[in-house]
Protein backbone atom coordinates (compact mmCIF):
# COMPACT_ATOMS: atom_id res chain seq x y z
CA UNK A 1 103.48 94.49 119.93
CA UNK A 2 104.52 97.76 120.69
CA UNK A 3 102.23 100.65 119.53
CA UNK A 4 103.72 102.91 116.74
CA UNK A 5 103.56 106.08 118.01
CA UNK A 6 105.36 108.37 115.24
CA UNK A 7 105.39 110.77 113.32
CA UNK A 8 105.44 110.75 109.86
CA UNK A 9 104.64 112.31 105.93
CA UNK A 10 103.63 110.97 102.64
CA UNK A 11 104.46 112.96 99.31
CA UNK A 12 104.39 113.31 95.28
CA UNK A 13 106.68 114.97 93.14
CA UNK A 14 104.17 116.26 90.08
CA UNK A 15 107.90 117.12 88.09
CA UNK A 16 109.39 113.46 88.48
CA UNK A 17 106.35 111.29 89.39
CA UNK A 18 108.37 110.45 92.93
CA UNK A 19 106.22 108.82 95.28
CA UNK A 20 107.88 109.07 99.12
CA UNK A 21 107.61 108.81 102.79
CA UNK A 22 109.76 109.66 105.64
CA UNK A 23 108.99 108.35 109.21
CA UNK A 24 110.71 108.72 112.69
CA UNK A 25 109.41 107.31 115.93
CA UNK A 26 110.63 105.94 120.01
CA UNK A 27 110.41 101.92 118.63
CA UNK A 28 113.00 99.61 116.56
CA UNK A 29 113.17 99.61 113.83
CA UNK A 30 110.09 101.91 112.36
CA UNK A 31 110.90 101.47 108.96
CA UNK A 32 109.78 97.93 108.90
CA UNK A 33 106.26 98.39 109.92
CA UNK A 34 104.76 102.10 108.64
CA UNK A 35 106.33 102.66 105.17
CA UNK A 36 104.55 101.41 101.90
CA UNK A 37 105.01 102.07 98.96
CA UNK A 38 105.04 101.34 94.96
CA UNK A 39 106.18 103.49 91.91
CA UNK A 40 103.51 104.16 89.73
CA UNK A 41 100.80 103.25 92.83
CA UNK A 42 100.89 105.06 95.30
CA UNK A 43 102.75 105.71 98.95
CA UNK A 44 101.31 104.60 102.93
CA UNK A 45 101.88 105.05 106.08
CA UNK A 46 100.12 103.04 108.70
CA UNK A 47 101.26 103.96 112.52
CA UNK A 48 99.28 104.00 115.99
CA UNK A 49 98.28 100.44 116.62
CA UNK A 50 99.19 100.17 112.86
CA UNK A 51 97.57 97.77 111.21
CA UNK A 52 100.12 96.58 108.64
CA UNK A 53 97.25 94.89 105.89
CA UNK A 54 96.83 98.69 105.44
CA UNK A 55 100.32 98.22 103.25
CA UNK A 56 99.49 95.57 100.63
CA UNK A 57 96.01 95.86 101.03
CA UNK A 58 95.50 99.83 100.31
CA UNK A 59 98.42 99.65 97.24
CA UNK A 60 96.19 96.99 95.68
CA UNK A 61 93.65 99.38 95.82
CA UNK A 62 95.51 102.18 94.24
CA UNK A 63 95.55 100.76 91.37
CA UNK A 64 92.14 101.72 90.57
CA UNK A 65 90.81 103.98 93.45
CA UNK A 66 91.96 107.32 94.90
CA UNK A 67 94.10 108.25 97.99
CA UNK A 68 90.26 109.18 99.48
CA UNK A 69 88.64 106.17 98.66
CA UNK A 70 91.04 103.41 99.80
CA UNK A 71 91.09 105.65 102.75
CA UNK A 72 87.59 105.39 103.22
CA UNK A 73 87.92 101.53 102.36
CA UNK A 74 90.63 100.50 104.87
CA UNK A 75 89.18 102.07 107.84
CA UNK A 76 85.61 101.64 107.24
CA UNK A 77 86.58 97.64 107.28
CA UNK A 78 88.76 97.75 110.25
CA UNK A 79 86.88 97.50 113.57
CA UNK A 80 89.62 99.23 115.55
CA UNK A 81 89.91 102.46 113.41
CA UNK A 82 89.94 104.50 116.64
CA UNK A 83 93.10 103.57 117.33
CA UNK A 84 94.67 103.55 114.01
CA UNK A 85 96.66 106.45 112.59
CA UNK A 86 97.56 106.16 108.17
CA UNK A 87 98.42 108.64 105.65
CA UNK A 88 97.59 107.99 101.87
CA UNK A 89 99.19 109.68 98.59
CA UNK A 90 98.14 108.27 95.35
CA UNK A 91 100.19 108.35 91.58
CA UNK A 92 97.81 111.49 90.37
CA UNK A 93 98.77 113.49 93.83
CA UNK A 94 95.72 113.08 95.97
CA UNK A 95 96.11 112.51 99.84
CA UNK A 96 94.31 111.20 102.29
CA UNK A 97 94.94 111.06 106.25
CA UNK A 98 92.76 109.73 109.13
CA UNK A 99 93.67 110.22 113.36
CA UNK A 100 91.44 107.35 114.76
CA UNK A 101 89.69 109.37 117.94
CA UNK A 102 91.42 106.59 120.24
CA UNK A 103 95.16 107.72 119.34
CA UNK A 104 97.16 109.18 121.92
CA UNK A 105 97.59 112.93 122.71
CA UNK A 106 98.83 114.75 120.88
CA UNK A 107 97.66 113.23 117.70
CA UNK A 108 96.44 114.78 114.06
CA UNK A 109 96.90 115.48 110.68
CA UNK A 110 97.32 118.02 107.90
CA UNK A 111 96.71 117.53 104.39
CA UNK A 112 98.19 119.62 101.82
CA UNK A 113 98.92 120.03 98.21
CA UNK A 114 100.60 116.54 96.91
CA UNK A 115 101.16 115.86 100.63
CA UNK A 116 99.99 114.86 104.22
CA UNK A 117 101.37 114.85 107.48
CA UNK A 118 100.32 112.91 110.22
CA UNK A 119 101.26 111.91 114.13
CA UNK A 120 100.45 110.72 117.14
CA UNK A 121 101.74 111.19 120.80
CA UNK A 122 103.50 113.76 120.02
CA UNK A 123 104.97 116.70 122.10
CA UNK A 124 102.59 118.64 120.71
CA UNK A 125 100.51 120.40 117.62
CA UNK A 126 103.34 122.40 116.67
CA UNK A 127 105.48 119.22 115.27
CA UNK A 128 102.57 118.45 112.57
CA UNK A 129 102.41 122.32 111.68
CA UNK A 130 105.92 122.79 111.69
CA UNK A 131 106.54 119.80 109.24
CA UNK A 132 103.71 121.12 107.03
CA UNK A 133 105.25 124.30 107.14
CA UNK A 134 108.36 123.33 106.33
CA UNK A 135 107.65 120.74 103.16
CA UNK A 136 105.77 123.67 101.60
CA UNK A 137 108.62 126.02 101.86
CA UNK A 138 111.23 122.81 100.35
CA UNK A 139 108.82 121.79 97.50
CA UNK A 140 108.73 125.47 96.74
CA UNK A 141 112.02 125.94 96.31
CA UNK A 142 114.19 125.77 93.36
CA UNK A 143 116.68 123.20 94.89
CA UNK A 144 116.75 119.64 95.70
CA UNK A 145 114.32 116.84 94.98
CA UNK A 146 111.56 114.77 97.06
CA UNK A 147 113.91 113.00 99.53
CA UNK A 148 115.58 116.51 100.12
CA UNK A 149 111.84 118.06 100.96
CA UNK A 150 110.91 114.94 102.78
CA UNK A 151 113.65 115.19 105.11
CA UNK A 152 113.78 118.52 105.95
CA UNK A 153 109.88 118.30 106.82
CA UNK A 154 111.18 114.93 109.52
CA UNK A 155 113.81 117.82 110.76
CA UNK A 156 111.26 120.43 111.43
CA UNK A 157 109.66 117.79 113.11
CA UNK A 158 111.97 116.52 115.12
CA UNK A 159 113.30 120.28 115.78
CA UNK A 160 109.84 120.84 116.97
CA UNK A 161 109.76 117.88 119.79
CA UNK A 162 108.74 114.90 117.81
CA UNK A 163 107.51 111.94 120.12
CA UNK A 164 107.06 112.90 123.08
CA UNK A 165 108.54 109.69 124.65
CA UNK A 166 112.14 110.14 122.83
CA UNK A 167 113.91 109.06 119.78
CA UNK A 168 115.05 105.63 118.45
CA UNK A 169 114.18 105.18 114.55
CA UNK A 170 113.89 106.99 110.93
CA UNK A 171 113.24 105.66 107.58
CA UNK A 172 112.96 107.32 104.31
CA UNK A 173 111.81 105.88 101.23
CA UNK A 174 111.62 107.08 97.48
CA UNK A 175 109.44 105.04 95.08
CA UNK A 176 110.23 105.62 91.59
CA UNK A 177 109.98 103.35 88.39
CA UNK A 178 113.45 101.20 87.37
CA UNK A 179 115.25 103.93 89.90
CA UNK A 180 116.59 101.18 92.59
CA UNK A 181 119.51 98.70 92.63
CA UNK A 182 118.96 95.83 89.77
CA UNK A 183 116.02 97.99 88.50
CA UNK A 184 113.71 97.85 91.57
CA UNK A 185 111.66 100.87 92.64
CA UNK A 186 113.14 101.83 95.76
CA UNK A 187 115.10 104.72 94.11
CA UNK A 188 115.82 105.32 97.94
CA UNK A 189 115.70 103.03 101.26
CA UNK A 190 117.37 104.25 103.67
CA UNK A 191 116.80 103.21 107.17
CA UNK A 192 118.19 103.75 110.89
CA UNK A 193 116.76 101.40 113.11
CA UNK A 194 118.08 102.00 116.78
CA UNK A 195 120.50 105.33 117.36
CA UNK A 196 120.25 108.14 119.92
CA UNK A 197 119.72 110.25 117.31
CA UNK A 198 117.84 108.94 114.18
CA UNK A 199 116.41 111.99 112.31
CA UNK A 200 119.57 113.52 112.38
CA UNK A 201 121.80 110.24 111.20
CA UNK A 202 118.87 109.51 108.24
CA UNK A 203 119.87 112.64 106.59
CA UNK A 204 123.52 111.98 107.13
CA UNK A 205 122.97 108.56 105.32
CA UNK A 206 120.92 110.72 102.49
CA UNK A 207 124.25 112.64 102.05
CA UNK A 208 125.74 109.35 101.70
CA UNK A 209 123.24 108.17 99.40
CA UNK A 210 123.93 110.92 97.38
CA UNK A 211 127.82 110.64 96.79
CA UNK A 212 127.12 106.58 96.30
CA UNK A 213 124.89 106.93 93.53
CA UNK A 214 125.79 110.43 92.34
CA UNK A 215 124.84 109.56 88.49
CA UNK A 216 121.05 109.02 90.01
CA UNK A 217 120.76 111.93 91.61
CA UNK A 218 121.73 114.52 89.08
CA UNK A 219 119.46 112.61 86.11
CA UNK A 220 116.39 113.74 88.87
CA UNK A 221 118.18 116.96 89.30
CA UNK A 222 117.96 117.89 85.61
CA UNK A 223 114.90 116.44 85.08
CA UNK A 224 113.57 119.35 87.44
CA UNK A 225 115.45 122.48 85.35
């Protein structure tokens, strides 16, 4: 298996309870291996040599331990943590992220308030900062919602050089209670799986998302005035 090399953020909306994660990487199809996610639970993102039990396994544990201590949990049980890259937000806002020492340059982390960003063979610091940077700035702001801030922190990243080995996949999902089609809690899945230019055709399909199911959007909207 391929490793998956990416870059990538996990969030929480304190206003709406939104739970999220937005991921781009040079493999197929990213969006079927790193994102995890329940509403009410928690949000993951398991990348490097991902191990994908990090998924089921850490929301399980959500339910009655903190983003630090499933953290803590996962990788103290896994005996290939070096190479293993995951970032952790819980339902109360806490984050967690660990860069396994064995994950390829450039690789790190930052952890912030309600969020944490994470990659690994990347072009270079500046794409982690530059994310951070940028999802402060969005969350700060008095416009948009949690898929808006998620994907203009995946932009900055991208803008900034992203993986250094090229572009192929995005994903972006929004966990949120009842919010998905027939009542699910993927208020928002949206995934590109193999384009020249992913991180820009994810937030094209967000626009799209957003004239589809326009009634959705604007309850969140007013739910933030």
């Amino acid at each position: 298996m391929p490793e998956v090399n990416t870059f990538s953020i996990v969030a929480y909306d304190p206003e709406t309870g939104d739970l999220g994660i937005a991921v781009a990487s040079k493999v197929l199809g990213v969006g079927c291996i790193v994102p995890w996610g329940q509403a009410g639970v928690g949000a993951i993102a398991t990348q490097s040599q991902a191990n994908t039990s990090y998924g089921p396994e850490g929301l399980a544990s959500l339910r009655q331990k903190s983003a630090e201590e499933v953290l803590e949990l996962l990788t103290s049980q896994d005996e290939d943590r070096a190479n293993r890259q995951v970032g952790i937000v819980d339902a109360n806002g806490n984050v967690a992220s660990f860069t396994g020492e064995k994950c390829h340059d450039w690789a790190g982390h930052i952890v912030g308030e309600h969020f944490a960003v994470q990659g690994n063979l990347l072009a270079g610091e500046e794409v982690v900062q530059e994310m951070a940077a940028k999802y402060r700035d969005a969350s700060q702001s008095e416009t948009g919602e949690l898929a808006d801030w998620l994907m203009a922190a995946l932009m900055a990243g991208d803008d900034a050089g992203g993986d250094k080995r090229g572009k192929q996949s995005a994903a972006l999902m929004i966990y949120r209670a009842n919010a998905g089609y027939g009542g699910n809690d993927r208020y928002i899945d949206l995934r590109v799986d193999d384009h020249a230019e992913p991180v820009k055709e994810l937030a094209r399909l967000l626009e799209v998302h957003k004239k589809f199911f326009a009634g959705a959007h604007r309850r969140v909207n007013r739910e933030q005035q």
